[in-house]
N, C-alpha and C. Protein backbone atom coordinates (compact mmCIF):
# COMPACT_ATOMS: atom_id res chain seq x y z
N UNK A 1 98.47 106.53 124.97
CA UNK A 1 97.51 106.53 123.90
C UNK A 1 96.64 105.27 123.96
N UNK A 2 97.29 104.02 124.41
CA UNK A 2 96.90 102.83 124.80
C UNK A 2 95.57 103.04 125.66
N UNK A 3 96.00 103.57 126.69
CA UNK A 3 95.05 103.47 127.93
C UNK A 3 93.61 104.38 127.27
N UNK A 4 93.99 105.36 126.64
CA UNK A 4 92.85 106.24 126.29
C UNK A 4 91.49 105.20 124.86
N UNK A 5 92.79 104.49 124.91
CA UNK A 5 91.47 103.66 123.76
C UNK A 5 90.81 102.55 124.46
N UNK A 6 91.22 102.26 125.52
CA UNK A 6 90.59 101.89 127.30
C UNK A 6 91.08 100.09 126.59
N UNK A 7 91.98 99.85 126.29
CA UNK A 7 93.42 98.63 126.74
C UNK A 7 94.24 98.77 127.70
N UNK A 8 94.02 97.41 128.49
CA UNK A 8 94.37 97.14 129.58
C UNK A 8 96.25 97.31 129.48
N UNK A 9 96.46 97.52 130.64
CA UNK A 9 98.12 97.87 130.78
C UNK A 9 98.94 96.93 130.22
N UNK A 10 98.78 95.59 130.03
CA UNK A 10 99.34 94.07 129.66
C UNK A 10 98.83 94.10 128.54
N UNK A 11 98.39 94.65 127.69
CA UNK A 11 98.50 94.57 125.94
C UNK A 11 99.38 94.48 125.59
N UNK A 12 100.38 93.91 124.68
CA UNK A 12 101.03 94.26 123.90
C UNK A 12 101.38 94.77 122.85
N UNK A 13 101.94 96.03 121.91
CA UNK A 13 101.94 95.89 120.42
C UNK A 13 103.30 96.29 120.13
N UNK A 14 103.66 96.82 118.94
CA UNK A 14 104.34 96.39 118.06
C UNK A 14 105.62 97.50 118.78
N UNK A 15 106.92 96.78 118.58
CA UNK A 15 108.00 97.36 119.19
C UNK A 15 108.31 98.53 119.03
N UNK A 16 107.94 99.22 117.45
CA UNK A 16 108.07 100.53 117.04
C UNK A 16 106.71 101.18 117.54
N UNK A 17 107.29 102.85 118.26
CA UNK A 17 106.32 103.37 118.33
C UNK A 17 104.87 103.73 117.24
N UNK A 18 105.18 103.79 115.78
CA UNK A 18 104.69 103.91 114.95
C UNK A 18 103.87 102.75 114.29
N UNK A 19 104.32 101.45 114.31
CA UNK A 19 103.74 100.48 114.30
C UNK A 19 102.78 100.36 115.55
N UNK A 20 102.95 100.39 116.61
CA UNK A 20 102.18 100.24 117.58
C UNK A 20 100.82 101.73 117.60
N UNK A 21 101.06 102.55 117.66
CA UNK A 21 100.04 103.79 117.24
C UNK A 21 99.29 103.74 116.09
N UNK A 22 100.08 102.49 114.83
CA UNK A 22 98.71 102.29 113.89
C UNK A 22 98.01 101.45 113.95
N UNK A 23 98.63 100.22 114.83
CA UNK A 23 97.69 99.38 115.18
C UNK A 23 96.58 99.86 116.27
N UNK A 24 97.00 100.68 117.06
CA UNK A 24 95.89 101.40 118.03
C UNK A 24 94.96 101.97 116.99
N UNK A 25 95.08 103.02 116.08
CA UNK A 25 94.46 103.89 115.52
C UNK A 25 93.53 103.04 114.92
N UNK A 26 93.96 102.00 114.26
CA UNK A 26 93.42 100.63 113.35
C UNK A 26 92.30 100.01 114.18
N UNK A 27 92.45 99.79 115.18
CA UNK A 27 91.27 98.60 115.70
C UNK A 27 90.54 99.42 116.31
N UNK A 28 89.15 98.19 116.70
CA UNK A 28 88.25 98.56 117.60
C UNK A 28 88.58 98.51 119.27
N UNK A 29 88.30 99.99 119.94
CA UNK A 29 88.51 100.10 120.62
C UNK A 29 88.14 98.93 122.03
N UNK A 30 88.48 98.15 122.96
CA UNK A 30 88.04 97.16 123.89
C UNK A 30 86.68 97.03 124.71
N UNK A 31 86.39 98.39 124.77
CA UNK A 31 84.98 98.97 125.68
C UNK A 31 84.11 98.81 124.68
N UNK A 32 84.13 98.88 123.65
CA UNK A 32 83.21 99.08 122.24
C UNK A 32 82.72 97.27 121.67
N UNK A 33 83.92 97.15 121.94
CA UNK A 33 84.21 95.19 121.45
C UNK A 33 83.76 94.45 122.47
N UNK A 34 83.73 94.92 123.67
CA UNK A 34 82.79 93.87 124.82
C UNK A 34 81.87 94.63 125.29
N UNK A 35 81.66 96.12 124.99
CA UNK A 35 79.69 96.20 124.61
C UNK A 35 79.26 95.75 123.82
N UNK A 36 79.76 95.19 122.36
CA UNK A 36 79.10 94.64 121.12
C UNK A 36 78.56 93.14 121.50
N UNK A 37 79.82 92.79 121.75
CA UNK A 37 80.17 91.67 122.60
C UNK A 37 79.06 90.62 123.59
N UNK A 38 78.50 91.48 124.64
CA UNK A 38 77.57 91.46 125.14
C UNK A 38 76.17 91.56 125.12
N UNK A 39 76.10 92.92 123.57
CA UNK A 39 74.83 92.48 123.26
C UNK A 39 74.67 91.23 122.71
N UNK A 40 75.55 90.85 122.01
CA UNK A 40 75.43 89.68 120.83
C UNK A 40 75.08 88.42 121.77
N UNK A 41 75.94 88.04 122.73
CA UNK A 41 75.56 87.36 123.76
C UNK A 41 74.22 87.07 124.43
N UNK A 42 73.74 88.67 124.94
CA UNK A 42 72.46 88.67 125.06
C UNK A 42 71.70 87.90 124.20
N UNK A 43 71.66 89.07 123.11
CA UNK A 43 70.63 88.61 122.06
C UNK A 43 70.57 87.02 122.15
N UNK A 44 71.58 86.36 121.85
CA UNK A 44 71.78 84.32 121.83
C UNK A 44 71.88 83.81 122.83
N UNK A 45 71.29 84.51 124.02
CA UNK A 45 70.87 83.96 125.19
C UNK A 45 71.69 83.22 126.11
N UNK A 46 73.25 83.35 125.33
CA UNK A 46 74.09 82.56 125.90
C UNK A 46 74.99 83.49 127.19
N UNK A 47 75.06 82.71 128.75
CA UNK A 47 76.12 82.88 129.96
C UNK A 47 77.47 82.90 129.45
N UNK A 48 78.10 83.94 129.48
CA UNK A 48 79.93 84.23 129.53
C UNK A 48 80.05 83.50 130.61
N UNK A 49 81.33 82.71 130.41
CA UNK A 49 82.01 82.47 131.64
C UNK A 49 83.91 82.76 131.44
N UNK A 50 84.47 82.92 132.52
CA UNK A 50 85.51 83.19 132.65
C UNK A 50 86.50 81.73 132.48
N UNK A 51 87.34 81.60 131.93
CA UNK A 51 88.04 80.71 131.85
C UNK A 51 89.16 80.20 132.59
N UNK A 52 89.02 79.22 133.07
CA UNK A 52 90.64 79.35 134.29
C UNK A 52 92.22 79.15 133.82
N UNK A 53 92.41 78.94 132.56
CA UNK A 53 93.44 78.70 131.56
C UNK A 53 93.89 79.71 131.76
N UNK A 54 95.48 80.08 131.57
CA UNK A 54 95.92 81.48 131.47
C UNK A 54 96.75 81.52 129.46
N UNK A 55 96.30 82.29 128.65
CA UNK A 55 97.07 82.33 127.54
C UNK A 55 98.18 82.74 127.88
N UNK A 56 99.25 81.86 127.08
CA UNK A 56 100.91 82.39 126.92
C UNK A 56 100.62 83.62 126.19
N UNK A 57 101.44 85.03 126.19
CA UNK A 57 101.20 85.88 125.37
C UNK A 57 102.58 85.93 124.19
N UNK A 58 103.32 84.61 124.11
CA UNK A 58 104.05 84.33 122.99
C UNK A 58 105.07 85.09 123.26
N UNK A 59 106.07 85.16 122.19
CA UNK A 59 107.72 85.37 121.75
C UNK A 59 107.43 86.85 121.78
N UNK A 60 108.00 87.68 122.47
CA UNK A 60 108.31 89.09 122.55
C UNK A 60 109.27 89.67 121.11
N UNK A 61 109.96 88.40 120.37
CA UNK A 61 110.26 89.13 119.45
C UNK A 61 109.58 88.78 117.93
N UNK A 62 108.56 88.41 118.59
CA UNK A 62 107.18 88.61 117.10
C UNK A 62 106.75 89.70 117.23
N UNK A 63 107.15 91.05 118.19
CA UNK A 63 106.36 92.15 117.94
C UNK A 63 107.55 93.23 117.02
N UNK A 64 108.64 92.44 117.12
CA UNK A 64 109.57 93.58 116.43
C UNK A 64 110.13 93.32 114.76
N UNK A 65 108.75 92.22 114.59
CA UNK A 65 109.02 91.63 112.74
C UNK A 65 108.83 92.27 112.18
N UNK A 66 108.68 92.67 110.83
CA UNK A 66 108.77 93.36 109.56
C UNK A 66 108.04 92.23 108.54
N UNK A 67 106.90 92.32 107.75
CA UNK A 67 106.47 91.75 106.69
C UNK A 67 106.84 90.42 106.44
N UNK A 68 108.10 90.81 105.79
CA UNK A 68 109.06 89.67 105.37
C UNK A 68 109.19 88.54 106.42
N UNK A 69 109.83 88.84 107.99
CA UNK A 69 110.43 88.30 108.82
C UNK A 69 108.74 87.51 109.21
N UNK A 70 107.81 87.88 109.17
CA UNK A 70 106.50 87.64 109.84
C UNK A 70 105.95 86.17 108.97
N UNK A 71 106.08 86.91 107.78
CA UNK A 71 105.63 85.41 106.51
C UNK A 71 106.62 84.23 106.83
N UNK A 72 107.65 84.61 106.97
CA UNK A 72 109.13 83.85 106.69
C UNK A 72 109.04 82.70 108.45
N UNK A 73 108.26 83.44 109.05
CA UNK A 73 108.25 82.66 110.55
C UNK A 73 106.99 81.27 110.30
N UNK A 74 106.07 82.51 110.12
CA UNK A 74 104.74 81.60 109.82
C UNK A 74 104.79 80.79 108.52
N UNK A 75 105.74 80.85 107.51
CA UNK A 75 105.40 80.07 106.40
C UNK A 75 104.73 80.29 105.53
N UNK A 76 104.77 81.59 105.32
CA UNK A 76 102.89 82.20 103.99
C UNK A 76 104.29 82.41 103.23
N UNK A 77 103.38 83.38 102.25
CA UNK A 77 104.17 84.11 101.24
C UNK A 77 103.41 85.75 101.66
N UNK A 78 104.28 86.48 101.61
CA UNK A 78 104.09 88.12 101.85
C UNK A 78 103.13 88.16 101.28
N UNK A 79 102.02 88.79 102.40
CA UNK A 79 100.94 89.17 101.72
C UNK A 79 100.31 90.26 100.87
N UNK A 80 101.15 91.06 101.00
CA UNK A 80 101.16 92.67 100.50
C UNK A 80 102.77 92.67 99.99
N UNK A 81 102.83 93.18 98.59
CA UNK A 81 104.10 93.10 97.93
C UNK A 81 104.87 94.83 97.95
N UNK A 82 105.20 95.19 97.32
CA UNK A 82 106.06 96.52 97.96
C UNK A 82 105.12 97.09 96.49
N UNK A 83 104.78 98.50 96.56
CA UNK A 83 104.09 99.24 95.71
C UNK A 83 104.87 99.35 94.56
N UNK A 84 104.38 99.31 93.50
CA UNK A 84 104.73 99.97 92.19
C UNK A 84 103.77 100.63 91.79
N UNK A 85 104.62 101.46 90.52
CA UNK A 85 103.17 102.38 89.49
C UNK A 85 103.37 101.93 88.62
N UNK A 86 102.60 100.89 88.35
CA UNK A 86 102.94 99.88 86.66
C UNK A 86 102.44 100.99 86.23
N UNK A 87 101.33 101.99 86.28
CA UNK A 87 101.19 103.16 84.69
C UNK A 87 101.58 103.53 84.71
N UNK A 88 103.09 103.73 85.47
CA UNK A 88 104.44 104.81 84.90
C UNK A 88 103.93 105.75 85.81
N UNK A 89 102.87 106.24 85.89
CA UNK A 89 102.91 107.98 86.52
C UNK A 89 103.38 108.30 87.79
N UNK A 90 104.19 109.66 87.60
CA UNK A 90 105.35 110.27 88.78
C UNK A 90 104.63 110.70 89.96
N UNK A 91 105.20 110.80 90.80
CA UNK A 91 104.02 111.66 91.99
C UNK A 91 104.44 113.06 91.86
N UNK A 92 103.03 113.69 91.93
CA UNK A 92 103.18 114.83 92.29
C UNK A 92 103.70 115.67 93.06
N UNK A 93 104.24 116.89 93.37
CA UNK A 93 104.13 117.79 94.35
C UNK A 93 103.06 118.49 94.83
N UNK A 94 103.31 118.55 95.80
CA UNK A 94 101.70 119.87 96.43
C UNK A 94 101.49 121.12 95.49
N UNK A 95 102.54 121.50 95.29
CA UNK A 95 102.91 122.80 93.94
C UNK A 95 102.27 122.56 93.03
N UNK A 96 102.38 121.60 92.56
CA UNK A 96 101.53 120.58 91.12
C UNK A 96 100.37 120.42 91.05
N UNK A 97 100.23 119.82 92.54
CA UNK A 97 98.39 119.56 92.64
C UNK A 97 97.55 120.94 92.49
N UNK A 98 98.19 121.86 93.17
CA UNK A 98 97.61 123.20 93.22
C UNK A 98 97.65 123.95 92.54
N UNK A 99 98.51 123.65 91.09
CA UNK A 99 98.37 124.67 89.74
C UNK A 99 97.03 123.97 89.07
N UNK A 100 97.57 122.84 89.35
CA UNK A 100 96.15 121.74 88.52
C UNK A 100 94.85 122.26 88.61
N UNK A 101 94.86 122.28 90.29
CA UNK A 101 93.46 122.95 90.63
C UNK A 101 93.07 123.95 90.47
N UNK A 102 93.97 124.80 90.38
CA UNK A 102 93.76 126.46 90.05
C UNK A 102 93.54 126.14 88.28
N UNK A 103 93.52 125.74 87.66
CA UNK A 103 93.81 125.92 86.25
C UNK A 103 92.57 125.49 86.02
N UNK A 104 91.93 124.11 86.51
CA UNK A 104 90.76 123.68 86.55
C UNK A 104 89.57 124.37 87.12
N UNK A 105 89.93 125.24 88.08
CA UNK A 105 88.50 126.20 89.32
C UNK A 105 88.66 127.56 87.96
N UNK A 106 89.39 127.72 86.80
CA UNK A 106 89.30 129.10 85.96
C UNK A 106 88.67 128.59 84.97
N UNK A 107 88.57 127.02 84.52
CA UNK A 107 88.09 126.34 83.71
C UNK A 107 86.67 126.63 83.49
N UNK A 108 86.31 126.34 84.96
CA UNK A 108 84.82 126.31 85.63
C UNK A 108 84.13 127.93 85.28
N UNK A 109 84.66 128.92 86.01
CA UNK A 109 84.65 129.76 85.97
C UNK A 109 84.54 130.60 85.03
């Protein structure tokens, strides 16, 4: 799924398949980000050059954190807290939504 969003084989993401497929789904694709990339460049008239540094690509087990474990490394406070429904209201069923709607499309009608 990686390769089709045209990331190179040495990407890394997230240890769970599911975490890793939303971070794919989530970003801008690489071909898209260094055509943008390049115009912007253009446009400011400025030469890319290649860098001879190689980046460390870090601790292999920062890709298998969880929220908590991620803040708790780096030192934040969780940035996103776990959902509530402070107005009390229950979730629906699909059954539910669809009497609703039917009751409302006879309303109309």
């Amino acid at each position: 799924m990686a390769r089709l969003h045209g990331y190179p084989d040495w990407f890394r993401f997230h240890a769970t398949k599911w975490h890793g497929a939303r971070q794919v789904g989530n970003s801008v694709p690489p071909p898209l980000a260094r055509a943008v990339a390049a115009s912007v460049l253009k446009a400011l008239e400025i030469m890319p050059y290649k860098p001879d540094a190689k980046i460390d690509l870090g601790d292999p087990k920062l890709l298998t954190m969880d929220m908590g474990k991620a803040a708790a490394f780096w030192n934040i406070a969780v940035p996103i807290g776990k959902r509530d429904r402070k107005n009390g209201s229950q979730k629906r069923t699909q059954l539910e939504i669809e009497a609703i709607l039917a009751h409302e499309k006879r309303k109309i009608s």
